[in-house]
Protein backbone atom coordinates (compact mmCIF):
# COMPACT_ATOMS: atom_id res chain seq x y z
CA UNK A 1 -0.78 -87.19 60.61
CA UNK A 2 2.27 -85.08 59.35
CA UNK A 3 5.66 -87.39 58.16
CA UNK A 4 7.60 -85.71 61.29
CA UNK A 5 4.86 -87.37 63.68
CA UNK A 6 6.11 -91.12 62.75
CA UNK A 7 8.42 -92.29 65.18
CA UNK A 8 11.46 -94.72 64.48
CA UNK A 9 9.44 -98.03 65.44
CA UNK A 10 6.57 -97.07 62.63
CA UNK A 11 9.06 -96.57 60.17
CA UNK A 12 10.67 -100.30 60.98
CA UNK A 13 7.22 -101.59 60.34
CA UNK A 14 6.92 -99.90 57.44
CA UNK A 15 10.28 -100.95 56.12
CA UNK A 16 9.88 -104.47 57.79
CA UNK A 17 9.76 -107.52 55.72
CA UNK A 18 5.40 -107.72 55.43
CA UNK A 19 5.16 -111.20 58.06
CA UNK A 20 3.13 -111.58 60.83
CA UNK A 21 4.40 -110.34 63.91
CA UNK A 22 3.01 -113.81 66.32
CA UNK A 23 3.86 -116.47 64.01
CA UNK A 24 6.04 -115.60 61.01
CA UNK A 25 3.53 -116.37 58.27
CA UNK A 26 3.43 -114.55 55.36
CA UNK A 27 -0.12 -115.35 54.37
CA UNK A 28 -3.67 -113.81 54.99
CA UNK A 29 -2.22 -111.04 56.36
CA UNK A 30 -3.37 -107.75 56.99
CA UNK A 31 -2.82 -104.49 59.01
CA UNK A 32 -3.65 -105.38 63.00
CA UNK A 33 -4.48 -102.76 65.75
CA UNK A 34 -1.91 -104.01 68.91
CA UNK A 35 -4.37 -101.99 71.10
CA UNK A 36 -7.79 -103.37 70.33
CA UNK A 37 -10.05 -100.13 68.55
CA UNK A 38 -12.52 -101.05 70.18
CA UNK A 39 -10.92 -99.99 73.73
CA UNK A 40 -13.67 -96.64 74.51
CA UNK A 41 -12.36 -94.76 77.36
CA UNK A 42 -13.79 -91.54 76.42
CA UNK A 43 -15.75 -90.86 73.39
CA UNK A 44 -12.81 -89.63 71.50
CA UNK A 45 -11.25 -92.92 71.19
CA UNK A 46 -12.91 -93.72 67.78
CA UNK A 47 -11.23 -90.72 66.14
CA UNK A 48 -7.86 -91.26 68.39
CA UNK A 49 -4.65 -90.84 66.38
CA UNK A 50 -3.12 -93.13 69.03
CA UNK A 51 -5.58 -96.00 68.20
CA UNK A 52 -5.79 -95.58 64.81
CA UNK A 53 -2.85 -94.49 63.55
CA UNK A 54 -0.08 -96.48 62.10
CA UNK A 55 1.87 -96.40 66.18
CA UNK A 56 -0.81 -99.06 66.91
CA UNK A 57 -0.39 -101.31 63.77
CA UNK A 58 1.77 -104.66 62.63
CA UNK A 59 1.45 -107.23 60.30
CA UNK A 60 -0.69 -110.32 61.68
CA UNK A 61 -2.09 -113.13 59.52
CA UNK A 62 -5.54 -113.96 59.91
CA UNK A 63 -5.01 -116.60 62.48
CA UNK A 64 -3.36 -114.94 64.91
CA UNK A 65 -6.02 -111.73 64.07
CA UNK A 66 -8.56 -114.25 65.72
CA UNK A 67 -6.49 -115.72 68.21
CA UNK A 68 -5.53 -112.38 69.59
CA UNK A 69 -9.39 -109.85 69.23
CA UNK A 70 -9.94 -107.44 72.06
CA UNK A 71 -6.80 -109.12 74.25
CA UNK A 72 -3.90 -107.19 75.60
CA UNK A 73 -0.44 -108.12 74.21
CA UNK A 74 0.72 -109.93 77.50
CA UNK A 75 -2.20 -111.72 78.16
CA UNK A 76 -1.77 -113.02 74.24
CA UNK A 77 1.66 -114.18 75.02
CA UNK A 78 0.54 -115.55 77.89
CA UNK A 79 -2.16 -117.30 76.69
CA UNK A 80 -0.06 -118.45 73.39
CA UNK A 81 2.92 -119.59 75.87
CA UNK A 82 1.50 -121.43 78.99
CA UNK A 83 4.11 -123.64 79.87
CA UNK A 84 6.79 -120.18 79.62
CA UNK A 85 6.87 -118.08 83.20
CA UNK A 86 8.75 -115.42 80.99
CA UNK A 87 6.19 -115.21 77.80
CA UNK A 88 7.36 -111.55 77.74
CA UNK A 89 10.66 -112.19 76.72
CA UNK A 90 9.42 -114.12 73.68
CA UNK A 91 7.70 -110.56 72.43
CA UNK A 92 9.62 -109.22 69.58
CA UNK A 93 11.25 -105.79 70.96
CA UNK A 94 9.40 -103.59 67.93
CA UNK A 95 5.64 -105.29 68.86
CA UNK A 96 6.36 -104.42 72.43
CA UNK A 97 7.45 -100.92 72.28
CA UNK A 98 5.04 -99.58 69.80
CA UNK A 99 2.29 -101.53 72.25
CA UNK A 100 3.78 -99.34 75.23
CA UNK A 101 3.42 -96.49 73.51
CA UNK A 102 0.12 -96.71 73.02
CA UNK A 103 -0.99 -97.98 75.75
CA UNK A 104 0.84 -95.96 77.97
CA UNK A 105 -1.08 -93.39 76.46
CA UNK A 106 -4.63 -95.23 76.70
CA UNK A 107 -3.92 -94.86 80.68
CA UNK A 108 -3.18 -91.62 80.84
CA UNK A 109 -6.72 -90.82 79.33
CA UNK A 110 -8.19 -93.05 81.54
CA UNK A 111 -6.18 -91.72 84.60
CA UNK A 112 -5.02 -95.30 85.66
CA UNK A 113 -1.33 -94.62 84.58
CA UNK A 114 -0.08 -94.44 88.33
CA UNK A 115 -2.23 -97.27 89.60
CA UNK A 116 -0.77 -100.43 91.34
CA UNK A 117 -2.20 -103.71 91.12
CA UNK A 118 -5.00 -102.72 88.30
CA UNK A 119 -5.75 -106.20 88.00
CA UNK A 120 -6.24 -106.92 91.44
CA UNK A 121 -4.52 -110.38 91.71
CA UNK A 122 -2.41 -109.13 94.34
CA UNK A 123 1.06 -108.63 92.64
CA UNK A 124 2.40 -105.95 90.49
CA UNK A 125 2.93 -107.91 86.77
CA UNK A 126 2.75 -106.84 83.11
CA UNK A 127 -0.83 -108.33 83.01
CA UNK A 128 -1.73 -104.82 84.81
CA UNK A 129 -0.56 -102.84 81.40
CA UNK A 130 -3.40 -105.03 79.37
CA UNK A 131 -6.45 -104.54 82.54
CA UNK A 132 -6.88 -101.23 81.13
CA UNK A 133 -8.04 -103.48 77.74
CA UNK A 134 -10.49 -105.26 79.67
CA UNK A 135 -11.83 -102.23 81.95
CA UNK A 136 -13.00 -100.09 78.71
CA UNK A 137 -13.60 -102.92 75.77
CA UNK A 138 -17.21 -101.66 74.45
């Protein structure tokens, strides 16, 4: 990776105060894939940039490491926020567009990106974006 491929939201986290992205903590914490690495949609997903790289990384303390492990970022919040119908507003705005990012890319490889209703609950919600997670987690 070349300087001129970071984009504005890595350089935030890399100039962002080192906290956990979930919670706030500032202890136990280490680098966190958004995107699980373990998502395999074609063999070149365990040398993918996009995966790897620092576009699908945040600060996370341990805790919330273990909470979150192979689940999509909405389903998290969803999970972490029952009682909330609008968990996805709670998302802080630099978590949720590096997470689009790369997993808007994720279903392109996996040519899902203009599929309705991945999920197949019968409505169109941002618990579609993490199926993709779910489908491909090896």
């Amino acid at each position: 990776m070349f300087w001129s491929d970071i984009n504005r939201e890595d350089w935030q986290f890399v100039e962002s105060e080192k906290k956990c992205i979930y919670c706030g903590s500032k202890i136990e914490l280490s680098k966190e894939h958004i995107v699980p690495k373990s998502l395999k949609i074609k063999p070149e997903c365990s040398s993918c940039d996009n995966i790897h790289g620092i576009h699908n990384q945040i600060w996370a303390c341990k805790k919330c490491n273990l909470l979150k492990r192979t689940k999509g970022l909405y389903e998290f919040y969803k999970e972490k926020y029952p009682y909330n119908e609008k968990f996805y507003d709670i998302i802080p705005p630099l978590l949720e567009k590096k997470y689009l990012k790369v997993i808007s890319k994720c279903h392109v490889c996996a040519g899902k990106f203009e599929s309705k209703d991945l999920d197949g609950d019968g409505k169109l919600t941002v618990l579609d974006i993490d199926f993709i997670i779910h489908k491909f987690i090896k």
